[in-house]
N, C-alpha and C. Protein backbone atom coordinates (compact mmCIF):
# COMPACT_ATOMS: atom_id res chain seq x y z
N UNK A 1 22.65 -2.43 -9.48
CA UNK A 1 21.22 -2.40 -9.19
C UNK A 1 20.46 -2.73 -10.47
N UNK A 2 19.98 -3.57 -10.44
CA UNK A 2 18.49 -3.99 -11.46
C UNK A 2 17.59 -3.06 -11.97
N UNK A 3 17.23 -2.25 -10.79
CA UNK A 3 16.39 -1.26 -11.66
C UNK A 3 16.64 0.14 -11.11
N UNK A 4 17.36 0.88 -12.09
CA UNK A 4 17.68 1.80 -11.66
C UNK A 4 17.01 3.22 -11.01
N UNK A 5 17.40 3.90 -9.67
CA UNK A 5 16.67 5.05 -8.80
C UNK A 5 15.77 5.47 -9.83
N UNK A 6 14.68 5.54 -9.10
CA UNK A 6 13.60 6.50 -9.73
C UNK A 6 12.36 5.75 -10.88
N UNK A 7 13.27 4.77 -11.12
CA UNK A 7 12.49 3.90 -12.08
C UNK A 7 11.35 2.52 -11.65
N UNK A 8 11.38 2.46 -10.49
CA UNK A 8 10.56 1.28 -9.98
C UNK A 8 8.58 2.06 -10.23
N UNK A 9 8.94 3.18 -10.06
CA UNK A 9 7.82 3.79 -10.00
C UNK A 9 7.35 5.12 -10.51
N UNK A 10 7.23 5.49 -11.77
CA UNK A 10 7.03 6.62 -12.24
C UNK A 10 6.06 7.50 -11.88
N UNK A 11 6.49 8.69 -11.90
CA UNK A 11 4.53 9.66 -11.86
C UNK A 11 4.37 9.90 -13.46
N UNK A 12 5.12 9.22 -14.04
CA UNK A 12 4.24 9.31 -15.79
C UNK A 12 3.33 7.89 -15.59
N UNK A 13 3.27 6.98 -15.01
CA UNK A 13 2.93 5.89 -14.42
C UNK A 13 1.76 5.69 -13.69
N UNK A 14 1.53 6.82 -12.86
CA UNK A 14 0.63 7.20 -11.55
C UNK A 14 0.20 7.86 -12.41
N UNK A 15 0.24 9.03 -13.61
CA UNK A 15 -0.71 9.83 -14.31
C UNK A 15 -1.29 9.06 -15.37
N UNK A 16 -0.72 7.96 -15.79
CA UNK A 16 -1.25 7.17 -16.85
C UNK A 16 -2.46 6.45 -16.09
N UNK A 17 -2.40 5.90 -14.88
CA UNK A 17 -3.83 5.69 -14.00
C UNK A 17 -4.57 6.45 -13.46
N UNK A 18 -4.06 8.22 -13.56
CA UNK A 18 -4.91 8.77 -13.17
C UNK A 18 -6.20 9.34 -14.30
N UNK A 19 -5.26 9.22 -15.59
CA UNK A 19 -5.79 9.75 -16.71
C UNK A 19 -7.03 8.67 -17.13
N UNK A 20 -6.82 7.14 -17.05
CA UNK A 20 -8.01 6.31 -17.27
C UNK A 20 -8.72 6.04 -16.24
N UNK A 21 -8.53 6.66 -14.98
CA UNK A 21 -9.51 7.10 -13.97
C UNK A 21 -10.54 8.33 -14.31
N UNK A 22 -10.09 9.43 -15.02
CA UNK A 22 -10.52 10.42 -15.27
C UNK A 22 -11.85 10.27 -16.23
N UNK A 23 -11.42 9.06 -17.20
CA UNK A 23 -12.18 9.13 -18.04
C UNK A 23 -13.08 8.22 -18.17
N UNK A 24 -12.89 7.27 -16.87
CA UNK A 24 -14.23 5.90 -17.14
C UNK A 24 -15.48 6.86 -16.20
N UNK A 25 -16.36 5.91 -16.12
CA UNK A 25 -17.90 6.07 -15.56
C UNK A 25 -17.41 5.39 -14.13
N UNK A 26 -17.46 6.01 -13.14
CA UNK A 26 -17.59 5.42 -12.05
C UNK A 26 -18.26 4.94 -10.93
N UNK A 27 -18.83 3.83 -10.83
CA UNK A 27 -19.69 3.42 -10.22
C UNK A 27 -19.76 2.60 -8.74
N UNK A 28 -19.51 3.11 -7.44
CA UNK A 28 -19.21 2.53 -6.30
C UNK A 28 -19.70 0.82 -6.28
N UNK A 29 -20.72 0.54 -6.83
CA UNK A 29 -21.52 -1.21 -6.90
C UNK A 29 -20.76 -1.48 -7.95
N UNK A 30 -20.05 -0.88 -8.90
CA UNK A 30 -19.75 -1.81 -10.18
C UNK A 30 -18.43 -2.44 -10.09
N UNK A 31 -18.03 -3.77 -10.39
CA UNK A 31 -16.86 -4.95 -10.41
C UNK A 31 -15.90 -4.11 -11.31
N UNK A 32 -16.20 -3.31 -12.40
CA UNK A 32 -15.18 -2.64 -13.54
C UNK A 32 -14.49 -1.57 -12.01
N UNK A 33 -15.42 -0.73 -11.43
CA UNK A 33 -14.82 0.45 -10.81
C UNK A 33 -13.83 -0.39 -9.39
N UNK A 34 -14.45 -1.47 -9.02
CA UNK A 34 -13.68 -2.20 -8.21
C UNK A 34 -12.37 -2.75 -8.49
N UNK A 35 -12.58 -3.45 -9.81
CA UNK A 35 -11.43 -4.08 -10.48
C UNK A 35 -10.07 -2.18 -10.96
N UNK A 36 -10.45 -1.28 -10.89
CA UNK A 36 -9.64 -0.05 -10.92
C UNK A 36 -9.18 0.23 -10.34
N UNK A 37 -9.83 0.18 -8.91
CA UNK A 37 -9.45 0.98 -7.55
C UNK A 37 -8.20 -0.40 -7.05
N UNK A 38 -8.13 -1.47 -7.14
CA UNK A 38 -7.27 -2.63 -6.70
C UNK A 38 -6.47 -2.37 -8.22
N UNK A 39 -6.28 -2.31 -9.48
CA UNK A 39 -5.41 -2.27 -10.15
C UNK A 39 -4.68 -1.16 -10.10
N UNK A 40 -4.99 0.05 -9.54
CA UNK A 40 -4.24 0.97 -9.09
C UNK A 40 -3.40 0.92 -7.70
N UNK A 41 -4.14 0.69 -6.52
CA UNK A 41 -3.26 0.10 -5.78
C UNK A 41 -2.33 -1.13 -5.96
N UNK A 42 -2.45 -2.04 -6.59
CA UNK A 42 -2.07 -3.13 -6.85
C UNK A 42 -0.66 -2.79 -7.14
N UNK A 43 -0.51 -1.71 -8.75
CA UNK A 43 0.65 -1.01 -9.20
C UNK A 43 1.32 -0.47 -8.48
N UNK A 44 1.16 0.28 -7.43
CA UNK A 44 1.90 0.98 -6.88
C UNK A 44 2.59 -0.41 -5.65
N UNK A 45 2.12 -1.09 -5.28
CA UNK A 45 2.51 -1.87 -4.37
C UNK A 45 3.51 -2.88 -4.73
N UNK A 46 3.26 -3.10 -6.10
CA UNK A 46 4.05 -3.76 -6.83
C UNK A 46 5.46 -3.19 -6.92
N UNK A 47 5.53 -1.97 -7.24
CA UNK A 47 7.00 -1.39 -7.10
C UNK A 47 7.60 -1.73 -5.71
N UNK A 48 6.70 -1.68 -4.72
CA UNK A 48 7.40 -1.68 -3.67
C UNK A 48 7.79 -2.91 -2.92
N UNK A 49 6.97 -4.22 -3.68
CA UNK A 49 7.35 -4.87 -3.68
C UNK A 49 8.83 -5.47 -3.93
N UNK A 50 8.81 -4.67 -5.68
CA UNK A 50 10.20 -4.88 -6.24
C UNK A 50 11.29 -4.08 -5.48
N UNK A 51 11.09 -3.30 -4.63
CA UNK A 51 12.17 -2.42 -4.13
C UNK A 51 12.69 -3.81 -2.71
N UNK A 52 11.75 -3.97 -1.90
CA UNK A 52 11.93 -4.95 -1.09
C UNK A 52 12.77 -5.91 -1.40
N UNK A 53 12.35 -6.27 -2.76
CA UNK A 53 12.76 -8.14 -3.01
C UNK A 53 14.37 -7.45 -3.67
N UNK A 54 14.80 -5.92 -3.86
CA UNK A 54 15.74 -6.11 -4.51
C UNK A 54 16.54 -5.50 -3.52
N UNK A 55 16.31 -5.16 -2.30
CA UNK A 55 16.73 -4.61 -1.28
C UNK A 55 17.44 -6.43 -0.61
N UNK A 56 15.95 -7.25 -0.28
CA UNK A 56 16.79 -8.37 0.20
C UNK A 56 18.31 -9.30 -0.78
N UNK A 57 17.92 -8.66 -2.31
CA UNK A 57 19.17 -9.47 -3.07
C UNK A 57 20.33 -8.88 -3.13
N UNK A 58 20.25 -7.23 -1.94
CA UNK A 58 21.55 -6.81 -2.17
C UNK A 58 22.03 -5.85 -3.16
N UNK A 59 20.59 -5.38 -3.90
CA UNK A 59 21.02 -4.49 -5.17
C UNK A 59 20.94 -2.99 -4.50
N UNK A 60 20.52 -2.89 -3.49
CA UNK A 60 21.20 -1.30 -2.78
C UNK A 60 22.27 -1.47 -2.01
N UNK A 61 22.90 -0.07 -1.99
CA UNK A 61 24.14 -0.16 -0.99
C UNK A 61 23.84 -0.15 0.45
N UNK A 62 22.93 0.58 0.74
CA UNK A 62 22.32 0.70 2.38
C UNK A 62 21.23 1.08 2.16
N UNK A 63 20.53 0.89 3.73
CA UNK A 63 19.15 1.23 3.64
C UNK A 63 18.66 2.55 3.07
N UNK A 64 19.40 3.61 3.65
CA UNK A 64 19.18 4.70 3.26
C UNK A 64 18.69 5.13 2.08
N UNK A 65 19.52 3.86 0.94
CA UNK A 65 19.27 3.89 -0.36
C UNK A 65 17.82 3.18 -1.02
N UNK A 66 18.04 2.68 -0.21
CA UNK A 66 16.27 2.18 -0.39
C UNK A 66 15.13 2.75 0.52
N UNK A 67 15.12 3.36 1.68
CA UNK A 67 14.72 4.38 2.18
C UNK A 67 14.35 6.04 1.04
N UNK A 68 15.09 6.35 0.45
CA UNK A 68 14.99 7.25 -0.69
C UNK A 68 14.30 6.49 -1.87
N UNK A 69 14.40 5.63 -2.06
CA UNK A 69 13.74 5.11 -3.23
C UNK A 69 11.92 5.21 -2.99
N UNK A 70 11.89 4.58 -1.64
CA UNK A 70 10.67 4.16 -1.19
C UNK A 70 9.50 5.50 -0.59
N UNK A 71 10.83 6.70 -0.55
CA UNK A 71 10.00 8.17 -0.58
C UNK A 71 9.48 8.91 -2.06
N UNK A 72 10.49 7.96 -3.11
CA UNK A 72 10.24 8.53 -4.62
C UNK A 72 8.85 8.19 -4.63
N UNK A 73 8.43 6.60 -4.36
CA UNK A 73 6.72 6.27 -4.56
C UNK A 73 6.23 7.01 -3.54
N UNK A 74 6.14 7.33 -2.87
CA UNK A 74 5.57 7.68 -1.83
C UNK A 74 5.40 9.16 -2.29
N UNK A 75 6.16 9.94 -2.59
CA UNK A 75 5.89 11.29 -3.04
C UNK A 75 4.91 11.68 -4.46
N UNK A 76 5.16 10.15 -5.09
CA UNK A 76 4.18 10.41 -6.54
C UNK A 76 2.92 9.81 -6.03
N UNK A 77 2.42 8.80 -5.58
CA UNK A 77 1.12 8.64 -5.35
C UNK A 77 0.55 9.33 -4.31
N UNK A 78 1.43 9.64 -2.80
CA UNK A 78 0.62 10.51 -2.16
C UNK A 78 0.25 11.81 -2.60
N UNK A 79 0.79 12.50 -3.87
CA UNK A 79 0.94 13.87 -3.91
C UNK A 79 -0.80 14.29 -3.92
N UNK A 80 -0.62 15.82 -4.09
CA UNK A 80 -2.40 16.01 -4.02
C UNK A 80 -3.03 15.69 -5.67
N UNK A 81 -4.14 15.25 -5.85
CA UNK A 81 -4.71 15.03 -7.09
C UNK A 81 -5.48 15.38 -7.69
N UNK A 82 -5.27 16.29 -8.83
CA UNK A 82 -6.19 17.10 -9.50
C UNK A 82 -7.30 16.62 -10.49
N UNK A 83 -8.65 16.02 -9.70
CA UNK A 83 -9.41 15.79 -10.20
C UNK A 83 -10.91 16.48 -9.96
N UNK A 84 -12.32 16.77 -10.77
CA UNK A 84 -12.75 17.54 -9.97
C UNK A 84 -14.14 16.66 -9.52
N UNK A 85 -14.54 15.63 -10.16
CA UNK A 85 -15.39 14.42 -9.64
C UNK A 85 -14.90 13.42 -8.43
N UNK A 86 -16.15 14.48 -7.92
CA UNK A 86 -16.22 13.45 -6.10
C UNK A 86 -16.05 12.23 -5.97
N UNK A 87 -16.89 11.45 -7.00
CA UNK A 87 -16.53 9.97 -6.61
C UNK A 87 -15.21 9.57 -6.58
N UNK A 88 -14.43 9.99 -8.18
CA UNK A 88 -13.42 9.71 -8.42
C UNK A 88 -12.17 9.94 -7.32
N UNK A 89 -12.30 11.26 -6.75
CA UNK A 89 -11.00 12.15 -5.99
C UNK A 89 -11.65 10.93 -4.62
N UNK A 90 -12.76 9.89 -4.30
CA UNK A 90 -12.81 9.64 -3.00
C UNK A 90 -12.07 8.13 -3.47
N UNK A 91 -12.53 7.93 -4.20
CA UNK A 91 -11.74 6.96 -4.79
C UNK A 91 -10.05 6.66 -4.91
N UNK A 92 -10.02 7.64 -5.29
CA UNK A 92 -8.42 7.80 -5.04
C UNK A 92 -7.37 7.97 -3.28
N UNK A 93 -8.34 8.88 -2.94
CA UNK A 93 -8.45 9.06 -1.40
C UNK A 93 -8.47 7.61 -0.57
N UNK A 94 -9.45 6.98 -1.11
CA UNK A 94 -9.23 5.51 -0.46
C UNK A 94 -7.44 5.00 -1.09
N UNK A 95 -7.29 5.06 -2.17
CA UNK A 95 -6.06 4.18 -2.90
C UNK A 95 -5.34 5.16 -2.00
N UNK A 96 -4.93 6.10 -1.85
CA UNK A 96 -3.70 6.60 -0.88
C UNK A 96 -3.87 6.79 0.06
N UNK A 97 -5.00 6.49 0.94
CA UNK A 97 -4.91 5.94 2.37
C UNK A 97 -4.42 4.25 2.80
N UNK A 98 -4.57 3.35 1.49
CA UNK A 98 -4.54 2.15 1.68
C UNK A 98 -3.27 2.31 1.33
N UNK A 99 -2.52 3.05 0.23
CA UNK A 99 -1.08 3.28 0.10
C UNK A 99 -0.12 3.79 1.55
N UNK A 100 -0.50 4.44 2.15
CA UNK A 100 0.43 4.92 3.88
C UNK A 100 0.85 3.73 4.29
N UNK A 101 0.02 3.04 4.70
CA UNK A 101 0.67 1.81 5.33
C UNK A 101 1.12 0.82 4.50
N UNK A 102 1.02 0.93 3.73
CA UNK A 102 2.12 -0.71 3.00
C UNK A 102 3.32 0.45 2.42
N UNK A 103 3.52 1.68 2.53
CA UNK A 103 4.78 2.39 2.34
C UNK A 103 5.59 2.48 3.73
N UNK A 104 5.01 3.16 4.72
CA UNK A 104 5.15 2.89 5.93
C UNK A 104 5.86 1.50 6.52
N UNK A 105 5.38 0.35 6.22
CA UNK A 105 5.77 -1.31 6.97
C UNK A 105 6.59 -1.16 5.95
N UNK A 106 6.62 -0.76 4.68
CA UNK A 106 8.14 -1.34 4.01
C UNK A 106 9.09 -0.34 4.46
N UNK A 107 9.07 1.08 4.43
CA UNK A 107 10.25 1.72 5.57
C UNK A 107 10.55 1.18 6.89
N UNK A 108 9.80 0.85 7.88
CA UNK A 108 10.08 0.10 9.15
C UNK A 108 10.58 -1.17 9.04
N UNK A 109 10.30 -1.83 7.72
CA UNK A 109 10.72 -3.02 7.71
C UNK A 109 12.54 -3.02 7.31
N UNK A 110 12.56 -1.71 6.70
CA UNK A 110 13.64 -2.26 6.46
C UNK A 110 14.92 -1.05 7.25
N UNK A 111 14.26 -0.45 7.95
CA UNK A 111 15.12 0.66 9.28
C UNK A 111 15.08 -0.55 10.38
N UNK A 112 13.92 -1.75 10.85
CA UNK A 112 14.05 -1.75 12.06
C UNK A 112 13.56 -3.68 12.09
N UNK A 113 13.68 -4.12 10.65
CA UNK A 113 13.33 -4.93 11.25
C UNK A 113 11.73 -5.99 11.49
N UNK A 114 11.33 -6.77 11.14
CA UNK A 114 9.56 -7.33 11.39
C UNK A 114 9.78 -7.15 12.97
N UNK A 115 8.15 -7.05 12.95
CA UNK A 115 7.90 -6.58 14.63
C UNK A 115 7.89 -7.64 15.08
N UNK A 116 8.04 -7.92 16.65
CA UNK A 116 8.05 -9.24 17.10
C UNK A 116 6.27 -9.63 17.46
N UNK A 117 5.70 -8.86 17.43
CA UNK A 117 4.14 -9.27 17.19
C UNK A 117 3.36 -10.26 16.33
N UNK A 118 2.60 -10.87 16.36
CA UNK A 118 1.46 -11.72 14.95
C UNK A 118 0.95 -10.62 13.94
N UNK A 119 0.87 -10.83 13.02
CA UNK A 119 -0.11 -9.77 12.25
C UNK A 119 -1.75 -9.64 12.73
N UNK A 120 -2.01 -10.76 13.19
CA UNK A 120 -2.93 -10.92 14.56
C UNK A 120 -3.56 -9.94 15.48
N UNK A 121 -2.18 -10.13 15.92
CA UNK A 121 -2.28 -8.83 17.38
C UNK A 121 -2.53 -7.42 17.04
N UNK A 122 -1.35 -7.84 16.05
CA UNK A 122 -1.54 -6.10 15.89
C UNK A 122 -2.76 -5.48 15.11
N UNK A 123 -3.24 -6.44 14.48
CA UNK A 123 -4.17 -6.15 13.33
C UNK A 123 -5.55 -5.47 14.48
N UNK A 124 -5.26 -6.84 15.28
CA UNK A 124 -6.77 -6.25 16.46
C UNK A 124 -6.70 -5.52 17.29
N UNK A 125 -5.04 -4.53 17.98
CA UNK A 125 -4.96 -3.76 18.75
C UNK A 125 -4.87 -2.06 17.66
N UNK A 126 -4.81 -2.35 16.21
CA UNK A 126 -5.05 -1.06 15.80
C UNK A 126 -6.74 -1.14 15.72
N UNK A 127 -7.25 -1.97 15.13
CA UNK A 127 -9.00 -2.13 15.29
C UNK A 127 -9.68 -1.44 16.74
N UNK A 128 -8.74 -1.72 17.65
CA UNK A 128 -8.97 -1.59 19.30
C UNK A 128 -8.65 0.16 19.31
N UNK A 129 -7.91 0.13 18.79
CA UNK A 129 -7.05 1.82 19.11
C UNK A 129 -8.17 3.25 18.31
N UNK A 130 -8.52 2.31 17.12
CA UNK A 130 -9.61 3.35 16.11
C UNK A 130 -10.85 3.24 16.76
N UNK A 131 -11.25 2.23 16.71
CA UNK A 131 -12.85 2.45 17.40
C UNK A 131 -12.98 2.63 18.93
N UNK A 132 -12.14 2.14 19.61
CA UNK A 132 -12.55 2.40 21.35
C UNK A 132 -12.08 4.29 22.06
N UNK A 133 -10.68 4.22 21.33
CA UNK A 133 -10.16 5.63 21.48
C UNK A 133 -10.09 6.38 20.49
N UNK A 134 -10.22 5.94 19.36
CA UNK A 134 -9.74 7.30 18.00
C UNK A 134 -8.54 7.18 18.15
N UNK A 135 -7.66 6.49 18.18
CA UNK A 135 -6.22 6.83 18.41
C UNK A 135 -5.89 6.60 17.25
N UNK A 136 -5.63 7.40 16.13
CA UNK A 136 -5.40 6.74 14.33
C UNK A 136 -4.31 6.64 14.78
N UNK A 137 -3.28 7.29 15.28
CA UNK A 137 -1.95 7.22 15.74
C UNK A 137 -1.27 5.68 15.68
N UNK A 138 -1.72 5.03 16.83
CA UNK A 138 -1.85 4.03 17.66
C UNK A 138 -2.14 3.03 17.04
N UNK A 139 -2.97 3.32 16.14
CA UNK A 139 -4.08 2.23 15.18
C UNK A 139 -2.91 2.25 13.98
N UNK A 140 -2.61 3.02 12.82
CA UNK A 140 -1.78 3.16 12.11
C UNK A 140 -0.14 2.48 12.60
N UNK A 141 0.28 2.89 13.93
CA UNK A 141 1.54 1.64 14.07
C UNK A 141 1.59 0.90 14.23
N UNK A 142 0.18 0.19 14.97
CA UNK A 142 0.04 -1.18 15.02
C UNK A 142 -0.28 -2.07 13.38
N UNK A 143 -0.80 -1.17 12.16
CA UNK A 143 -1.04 -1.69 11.24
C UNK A 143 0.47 -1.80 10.32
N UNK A 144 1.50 -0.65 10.81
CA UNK A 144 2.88 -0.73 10.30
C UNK A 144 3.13 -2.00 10.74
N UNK A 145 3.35 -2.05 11.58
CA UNK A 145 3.97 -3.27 12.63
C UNK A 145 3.42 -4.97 11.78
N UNK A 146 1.93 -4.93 11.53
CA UNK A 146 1.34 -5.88 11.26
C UNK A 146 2.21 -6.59 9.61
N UNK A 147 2.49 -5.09 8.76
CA UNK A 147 3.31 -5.16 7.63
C UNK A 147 4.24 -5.68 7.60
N UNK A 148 5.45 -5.59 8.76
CA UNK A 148 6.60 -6.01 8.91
C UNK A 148 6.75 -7.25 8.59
N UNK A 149 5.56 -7.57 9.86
CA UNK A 149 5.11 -8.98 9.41
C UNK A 149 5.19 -9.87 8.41
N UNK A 150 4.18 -9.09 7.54
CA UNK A 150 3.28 -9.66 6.23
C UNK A 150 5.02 -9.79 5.24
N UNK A 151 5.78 -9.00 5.72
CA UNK A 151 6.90 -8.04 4.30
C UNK A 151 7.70 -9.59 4.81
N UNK A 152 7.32 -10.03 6.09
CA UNK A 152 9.02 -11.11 6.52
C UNK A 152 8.50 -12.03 6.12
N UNK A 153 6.70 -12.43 6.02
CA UNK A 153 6.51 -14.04 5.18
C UNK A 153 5.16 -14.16 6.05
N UNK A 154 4.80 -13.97 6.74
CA UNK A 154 3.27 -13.79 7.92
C UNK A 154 2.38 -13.45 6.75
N UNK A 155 1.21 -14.80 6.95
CA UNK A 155 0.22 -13.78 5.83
C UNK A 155 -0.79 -13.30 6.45
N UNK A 156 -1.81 -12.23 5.79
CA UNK A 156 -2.80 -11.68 6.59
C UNK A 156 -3.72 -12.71 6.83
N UNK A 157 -4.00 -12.67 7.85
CA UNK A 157 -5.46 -13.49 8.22
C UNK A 157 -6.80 -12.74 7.78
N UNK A 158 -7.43 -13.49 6.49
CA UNK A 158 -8.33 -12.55 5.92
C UNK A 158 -9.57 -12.86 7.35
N UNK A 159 -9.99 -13.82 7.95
CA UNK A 159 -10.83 -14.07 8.94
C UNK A 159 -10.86 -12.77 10.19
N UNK A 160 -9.35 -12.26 10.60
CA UNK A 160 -9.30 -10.90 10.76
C UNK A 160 -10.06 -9.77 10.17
N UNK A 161 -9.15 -9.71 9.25
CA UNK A 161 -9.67 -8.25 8.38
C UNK A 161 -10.97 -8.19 8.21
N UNK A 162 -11.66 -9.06 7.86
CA UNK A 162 -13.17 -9.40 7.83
C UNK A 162 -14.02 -9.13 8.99
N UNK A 163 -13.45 -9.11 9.99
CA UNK A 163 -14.25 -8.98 10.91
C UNK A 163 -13.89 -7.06 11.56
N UNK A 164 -13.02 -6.23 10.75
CA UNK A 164 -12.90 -4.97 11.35
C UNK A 164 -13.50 -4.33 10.56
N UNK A 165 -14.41 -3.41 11.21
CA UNK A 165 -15.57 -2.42 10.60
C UNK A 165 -14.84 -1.25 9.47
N UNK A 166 -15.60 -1.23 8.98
CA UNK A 166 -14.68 0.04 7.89
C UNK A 166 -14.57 1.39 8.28
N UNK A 167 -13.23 1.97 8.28
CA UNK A 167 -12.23 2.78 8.69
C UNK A 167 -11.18 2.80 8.09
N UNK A 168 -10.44 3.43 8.70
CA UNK A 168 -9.05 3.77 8.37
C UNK A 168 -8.16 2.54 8.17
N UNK A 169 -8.32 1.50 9.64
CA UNK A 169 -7.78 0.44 9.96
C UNK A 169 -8.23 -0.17 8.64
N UNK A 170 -9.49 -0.47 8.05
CA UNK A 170 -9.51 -1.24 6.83
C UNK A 170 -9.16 -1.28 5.77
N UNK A 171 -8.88 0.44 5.83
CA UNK A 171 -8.21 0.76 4.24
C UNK A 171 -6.94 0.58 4.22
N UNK A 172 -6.11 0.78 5.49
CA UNK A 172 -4.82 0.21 5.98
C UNK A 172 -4.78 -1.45 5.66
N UNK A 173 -5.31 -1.46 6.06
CA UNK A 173 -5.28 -3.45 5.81
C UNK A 173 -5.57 -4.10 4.34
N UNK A 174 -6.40 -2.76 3.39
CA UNK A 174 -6.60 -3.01 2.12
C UNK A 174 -5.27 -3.40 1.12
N UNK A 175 -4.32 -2.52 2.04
CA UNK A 175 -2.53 -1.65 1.38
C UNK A 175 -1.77 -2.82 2.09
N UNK A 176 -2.14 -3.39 3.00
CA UNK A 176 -1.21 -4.59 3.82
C UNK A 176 -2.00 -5.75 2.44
N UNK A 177 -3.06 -5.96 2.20
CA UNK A 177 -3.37 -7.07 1.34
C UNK A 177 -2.96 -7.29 0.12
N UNK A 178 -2.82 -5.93 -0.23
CA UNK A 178 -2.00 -5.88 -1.71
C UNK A 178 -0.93 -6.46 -1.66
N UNK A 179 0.29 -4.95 -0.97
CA UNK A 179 1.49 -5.45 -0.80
C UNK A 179 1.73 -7.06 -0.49
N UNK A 180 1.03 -7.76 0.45
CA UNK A 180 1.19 -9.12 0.76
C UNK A 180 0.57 -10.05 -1.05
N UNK A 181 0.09 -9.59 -1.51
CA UNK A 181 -0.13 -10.31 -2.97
C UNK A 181 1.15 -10.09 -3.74
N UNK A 182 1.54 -8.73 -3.78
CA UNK A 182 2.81 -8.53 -4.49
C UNK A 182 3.88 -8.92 -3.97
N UNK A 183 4.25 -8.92 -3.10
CA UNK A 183 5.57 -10.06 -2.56
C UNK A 183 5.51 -11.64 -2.99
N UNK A 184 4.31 -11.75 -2.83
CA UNK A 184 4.09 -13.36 -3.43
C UNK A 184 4.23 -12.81 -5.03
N UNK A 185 3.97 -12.33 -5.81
CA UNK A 185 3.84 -12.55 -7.18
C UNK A 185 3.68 -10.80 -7.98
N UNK A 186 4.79 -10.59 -7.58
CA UNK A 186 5.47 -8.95 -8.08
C UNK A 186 5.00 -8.89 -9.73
N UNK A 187 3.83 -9.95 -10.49
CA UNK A 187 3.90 -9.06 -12.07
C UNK A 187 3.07 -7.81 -12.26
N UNK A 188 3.43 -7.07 -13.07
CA UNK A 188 3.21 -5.99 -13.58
C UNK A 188 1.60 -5.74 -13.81
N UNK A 189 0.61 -4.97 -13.12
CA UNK A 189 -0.48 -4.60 -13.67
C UNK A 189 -0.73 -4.23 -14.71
N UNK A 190 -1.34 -4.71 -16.11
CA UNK A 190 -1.15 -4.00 -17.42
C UNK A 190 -2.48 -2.52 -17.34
N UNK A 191 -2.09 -1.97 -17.83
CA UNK A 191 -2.80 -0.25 -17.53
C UNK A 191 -4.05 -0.89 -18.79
N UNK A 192 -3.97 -1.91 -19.65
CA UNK A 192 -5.51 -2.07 -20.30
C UNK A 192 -6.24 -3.25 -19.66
N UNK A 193 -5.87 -3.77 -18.39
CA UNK A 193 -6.51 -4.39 -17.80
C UNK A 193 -8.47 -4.25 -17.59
């Protein structure tokens, strides 16, 4: 294996972005606080990128093994986050809601498979599922599903995403846009970006 368990994604890693989160000025209109909130997701997606691309070259033994890897990120960025500025902790709240689903489509993708759906369909039957019923449920597997997609070579249709109101489904689709950047081009976010 190339990069060895545990190392695709550190929480000394996730605290090193939480720590220059802590300490900038944060401003919901400002391009700096924008350009943060996507270089933090960006990082984390990036690992999981690299877990994917090293999953398809064969550098795990079974899924399982990359299944565990893909709970290591998943346990350091979802964990709870001790910050005590609102903007910041909503801020983050967005980055690990947009993190579920591009962790999520890369576990399904690689237990079960890309869905036989468009990223399309599914993109507009979770849109359909959040706003007509509340079904986050419903809405959230259809946005897994949409990943599978994106993870097998399907790119997002930004003309989609653009057109679904902001929610859950969007911040989901924020974590499908990343991940789909990092499969195309897995480099490293530098933390003095």
């Amino acid at each position: 294996m190339s990069t060895p368990p545990g190392e695709y994604y550190t929480e000394e890693r996730w605290n090193n972005w939480l720590d220059r989160l802590r300490e900038e000025d944060i401003d919901p209109e400002s391009d700096d606080s924008a350009r943060l909130f996507f270089n933090l997701l960006d990082d984390a997606t990036i690992a999981v990128a690299k877990i994917l691309r090293d999953y398809e070259d064969g550098e795990f033994d079974d899924a399982d093994a990359v299944t565990a890897e893909l709970g290591r990120v998943r346990e350091i960025v979802l964990s709870e986050v001790d910050i005590d500025d609102e903007e910041k902790l909503t801020l983050v709240d967005g980055i690990q809601t947009s993190l579920v689903c591009a962790l999520y489509s890369a576990e399904e993708y690689i237990l079960g498979g890309p869905s036989e759906g468009t990223v399309e369909d599914h993109l507009r039957a979770a849109a359909a599922a959040e706003s007509e019923s509340e079904d986050l449920e419903t809405a959230l597997a259809h946005c897994v599903q949409a990943g599978t997609r994106i993870i097998d070579g399907e790119e997002l249709p930004m003309s989609v995403a653009e057109e679904i109101e902001y929610g859950l489904v969007a911040d989901w689709i924020n974590g499908l846009d990343s991940l789909g950047h990092a499969l195309a081009d897995p480099s490293v976010v530098e933390e003095d970006e």
